[in-house]
N, C-alpha and C. Protein backbone atom coordinates (compact mmCIF):
# COMPACT_ATOMS: atom_id res chain seq x y z
N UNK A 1 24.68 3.71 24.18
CA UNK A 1 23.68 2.67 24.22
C UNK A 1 22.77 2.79 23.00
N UNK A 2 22.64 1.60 22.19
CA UNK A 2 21.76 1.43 21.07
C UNK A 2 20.65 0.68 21.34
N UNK A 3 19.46 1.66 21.02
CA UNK A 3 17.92 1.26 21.43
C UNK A 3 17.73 0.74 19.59
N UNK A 4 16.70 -0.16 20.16
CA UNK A 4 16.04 -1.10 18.80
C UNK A 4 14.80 -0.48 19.25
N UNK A 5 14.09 0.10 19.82
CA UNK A 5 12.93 0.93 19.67
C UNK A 5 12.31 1.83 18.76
N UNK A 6 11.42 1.54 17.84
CA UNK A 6 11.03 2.36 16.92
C UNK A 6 10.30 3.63 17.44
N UNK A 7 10.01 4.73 16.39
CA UNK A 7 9.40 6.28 17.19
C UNK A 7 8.11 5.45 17.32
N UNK A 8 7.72 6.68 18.28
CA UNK A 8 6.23 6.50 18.65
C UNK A 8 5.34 6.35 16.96
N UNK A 9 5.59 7.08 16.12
CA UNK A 9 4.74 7.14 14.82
C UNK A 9 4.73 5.40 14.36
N UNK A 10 5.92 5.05 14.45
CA UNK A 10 6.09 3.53 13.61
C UNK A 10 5.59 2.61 14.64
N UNK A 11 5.18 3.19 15.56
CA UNK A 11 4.87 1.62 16.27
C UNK A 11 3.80 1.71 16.08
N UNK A 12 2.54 2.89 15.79
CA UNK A 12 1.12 2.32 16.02
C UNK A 12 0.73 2.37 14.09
N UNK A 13 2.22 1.91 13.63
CA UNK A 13 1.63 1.62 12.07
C UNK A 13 1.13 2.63 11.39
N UNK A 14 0.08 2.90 10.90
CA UNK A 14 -0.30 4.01 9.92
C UNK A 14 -1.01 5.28 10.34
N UNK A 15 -0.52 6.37 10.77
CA UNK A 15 -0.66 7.29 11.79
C UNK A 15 -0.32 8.59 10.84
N UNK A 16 -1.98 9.20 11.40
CA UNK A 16 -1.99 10.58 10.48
C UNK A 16 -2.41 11.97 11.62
N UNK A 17 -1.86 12.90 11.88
CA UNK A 17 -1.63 13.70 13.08
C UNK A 17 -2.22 14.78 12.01
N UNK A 18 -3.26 15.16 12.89
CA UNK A 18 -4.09 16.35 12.57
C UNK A 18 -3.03 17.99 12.56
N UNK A 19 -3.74 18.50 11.59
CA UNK A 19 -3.27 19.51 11.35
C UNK A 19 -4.11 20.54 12.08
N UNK A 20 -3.74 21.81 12.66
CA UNK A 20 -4.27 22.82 13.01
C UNK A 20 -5.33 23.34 12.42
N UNK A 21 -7.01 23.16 12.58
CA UNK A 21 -8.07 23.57 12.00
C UNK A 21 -8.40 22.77 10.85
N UNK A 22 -8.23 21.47 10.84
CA UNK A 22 -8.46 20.46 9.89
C UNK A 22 -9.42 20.18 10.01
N UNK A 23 -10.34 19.75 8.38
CA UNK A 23 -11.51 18.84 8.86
C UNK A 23 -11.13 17.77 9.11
N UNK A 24 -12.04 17.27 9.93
CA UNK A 24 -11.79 15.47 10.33
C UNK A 24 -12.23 14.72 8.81
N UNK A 25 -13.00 15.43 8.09
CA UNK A 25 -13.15 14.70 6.83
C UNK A 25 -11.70 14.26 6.00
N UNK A 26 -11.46 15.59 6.06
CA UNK A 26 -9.69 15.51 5.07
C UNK A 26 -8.56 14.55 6.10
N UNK A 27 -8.86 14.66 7.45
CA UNK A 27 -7.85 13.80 7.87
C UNK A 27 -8.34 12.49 7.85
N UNK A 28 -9.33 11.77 7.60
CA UNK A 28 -10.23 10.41 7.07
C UNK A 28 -9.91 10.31 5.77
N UNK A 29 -9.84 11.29 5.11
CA UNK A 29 -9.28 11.44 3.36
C UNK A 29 -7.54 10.73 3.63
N UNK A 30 -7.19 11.46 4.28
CA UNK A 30 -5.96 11.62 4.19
C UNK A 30 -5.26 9.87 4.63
N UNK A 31 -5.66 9.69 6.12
CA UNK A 31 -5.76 8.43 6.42
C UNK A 31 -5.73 7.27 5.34
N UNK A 32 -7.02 7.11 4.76
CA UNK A 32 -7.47 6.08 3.67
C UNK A 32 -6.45 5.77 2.70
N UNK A 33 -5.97 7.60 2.35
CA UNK A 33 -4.90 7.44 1.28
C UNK A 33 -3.62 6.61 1.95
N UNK A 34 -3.46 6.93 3.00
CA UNK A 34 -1.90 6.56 3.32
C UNK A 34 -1.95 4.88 3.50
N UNK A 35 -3.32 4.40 4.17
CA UNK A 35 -3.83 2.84 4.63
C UNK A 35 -3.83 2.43 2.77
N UNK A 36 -4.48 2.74 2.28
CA UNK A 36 -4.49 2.18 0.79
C UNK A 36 -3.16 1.90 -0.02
N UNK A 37 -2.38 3.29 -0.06
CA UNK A 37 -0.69 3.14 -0.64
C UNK A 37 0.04 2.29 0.57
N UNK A 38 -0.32 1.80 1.66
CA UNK A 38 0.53 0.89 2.28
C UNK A 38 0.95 -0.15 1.89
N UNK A 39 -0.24 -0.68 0.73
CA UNK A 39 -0.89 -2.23 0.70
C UNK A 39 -1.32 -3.02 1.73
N UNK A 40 -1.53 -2.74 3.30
CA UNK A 40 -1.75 -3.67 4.05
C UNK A 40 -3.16 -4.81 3.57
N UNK A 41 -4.19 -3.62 2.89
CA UNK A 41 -5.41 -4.30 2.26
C UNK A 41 -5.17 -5.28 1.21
N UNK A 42 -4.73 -5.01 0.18
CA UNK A 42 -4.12 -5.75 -0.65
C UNK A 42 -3.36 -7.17 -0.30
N UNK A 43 -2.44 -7.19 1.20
CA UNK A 43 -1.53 -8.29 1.81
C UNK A 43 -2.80 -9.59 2.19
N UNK A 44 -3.66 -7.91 2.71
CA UNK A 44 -4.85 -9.32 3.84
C UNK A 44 -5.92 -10.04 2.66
N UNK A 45 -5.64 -9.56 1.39
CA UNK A 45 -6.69 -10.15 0.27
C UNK A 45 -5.81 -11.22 -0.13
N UNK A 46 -4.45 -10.66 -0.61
CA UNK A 46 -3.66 -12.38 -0.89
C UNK A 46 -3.63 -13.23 0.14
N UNK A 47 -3.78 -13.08 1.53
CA UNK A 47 -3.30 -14.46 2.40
C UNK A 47 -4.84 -15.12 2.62
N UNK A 48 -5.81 -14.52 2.55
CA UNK A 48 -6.97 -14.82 2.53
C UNK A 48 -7.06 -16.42 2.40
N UNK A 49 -6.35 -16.64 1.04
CA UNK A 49 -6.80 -17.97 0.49
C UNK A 49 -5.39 -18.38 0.25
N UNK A 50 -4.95 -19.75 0.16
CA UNK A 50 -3.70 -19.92 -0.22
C UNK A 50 -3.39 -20.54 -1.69
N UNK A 51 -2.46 -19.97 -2.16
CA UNK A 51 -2.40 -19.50 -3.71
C UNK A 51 -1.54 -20.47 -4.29
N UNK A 52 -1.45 -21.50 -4.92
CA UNK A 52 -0.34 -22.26 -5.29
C UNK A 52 0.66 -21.53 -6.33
N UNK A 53 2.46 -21.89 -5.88
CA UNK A 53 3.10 -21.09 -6.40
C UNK A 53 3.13 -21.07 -7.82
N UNK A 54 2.85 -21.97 -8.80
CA UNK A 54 2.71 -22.00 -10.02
C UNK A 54 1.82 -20.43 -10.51
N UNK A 55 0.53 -20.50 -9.38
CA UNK A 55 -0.73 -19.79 -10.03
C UNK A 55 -0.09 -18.30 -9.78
N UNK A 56 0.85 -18.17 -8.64
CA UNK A 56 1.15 -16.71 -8.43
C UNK A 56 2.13 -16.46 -8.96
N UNK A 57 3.22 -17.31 -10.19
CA UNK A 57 4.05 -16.99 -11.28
C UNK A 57 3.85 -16.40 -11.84
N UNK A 58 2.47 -17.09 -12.57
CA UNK A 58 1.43 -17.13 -13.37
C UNK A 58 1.16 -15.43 -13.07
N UNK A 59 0.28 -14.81 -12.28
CA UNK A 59 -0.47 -13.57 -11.70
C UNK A 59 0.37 -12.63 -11.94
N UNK A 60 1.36 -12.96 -11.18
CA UNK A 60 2.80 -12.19 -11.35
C UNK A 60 3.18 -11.59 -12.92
N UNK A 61 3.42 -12.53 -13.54
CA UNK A 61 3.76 -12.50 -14.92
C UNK A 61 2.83 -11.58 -15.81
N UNK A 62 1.39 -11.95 -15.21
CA UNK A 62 0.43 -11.50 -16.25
C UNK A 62 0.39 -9.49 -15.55
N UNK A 63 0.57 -9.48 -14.16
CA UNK A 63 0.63 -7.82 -13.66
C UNK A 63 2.05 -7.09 -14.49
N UNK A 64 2.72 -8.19 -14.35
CA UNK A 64 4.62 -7.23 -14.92
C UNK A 64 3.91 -7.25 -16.74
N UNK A 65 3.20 -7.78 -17.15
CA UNK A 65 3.07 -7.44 -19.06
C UNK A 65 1.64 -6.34 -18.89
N UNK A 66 0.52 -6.68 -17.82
CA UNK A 66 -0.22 -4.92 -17.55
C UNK A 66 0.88 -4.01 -17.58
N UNK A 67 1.39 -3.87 -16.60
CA UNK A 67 2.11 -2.94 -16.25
C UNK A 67 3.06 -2.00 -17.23
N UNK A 68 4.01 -3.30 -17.84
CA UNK A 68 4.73 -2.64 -19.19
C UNK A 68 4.19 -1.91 -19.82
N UNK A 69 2.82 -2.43 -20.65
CA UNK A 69 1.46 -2.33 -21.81
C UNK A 69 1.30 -0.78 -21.38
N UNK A 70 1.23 -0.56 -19.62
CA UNK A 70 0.60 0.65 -19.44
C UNK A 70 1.08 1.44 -19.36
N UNK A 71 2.79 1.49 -19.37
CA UNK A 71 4.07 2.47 -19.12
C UNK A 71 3.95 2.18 -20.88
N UNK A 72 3.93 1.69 -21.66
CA UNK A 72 4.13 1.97 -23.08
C UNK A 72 3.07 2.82 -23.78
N UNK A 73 1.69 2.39 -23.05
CA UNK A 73 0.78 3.82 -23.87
C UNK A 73 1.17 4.86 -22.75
N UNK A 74 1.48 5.24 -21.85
CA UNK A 74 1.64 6.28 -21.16
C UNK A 74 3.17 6.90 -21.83
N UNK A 75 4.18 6.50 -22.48
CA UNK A 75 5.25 7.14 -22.69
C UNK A 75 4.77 7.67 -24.67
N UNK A 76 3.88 6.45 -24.79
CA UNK A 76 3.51 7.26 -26.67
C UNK A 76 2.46 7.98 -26.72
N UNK A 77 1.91 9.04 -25.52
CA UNK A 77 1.07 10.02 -25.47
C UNK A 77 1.87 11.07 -26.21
C-alpha cells in the first residue's frame, strides 16, 4: 500500500526541532534563517500586487544581468 502522506516535518512547513540545551535565541536564529532561504516572504511580496507580464520579463532580465555582473566580480577576485 502506497501512502501520499507527507512526514510529520513537511506538513507543518518550516520546522526547526530544538537541540539538547539550546538557546531559544539560536533556535529563533536558526528558524528565521531557514523561513528566509525558503522564499515564502519573498512569494507573499510578489503576489501582493499584480505584476503585468511584460514588467516581470522586464525584472527578471534585469536580476539574471545583477546576478551575472556579481558571479563576474566574484570569480576576478
Amino acid at each position: 500500500m502506497i501512502h501520499n502522506m507527507k512526514s510529520e516535518q513537511e506538513q507543518c512547513g518550516i520546522c526547526v526541532i530544538s537541540r539538547p540545551g539550546e538557546d531559544p535565541e539560536i533556535l529563533a536564529k536558526r528558524f528565521k534563517k531557514k523561513f528566509l532561504k525558503s522564499g515564502v516572504m519573498q512569494e507573499y511580496k510578489e503576489r501582493l500586487f499584480f505584476e503585468k507580464p511584460s514588467d516581470k520579463k522586464r525584472r527578471k532580465k534585469r536580476e539574471s544581468v545583477r546576478r551575472a555582473r556579481k558571479e563576474l566580480a566574484k570569480a576576478g577576485r
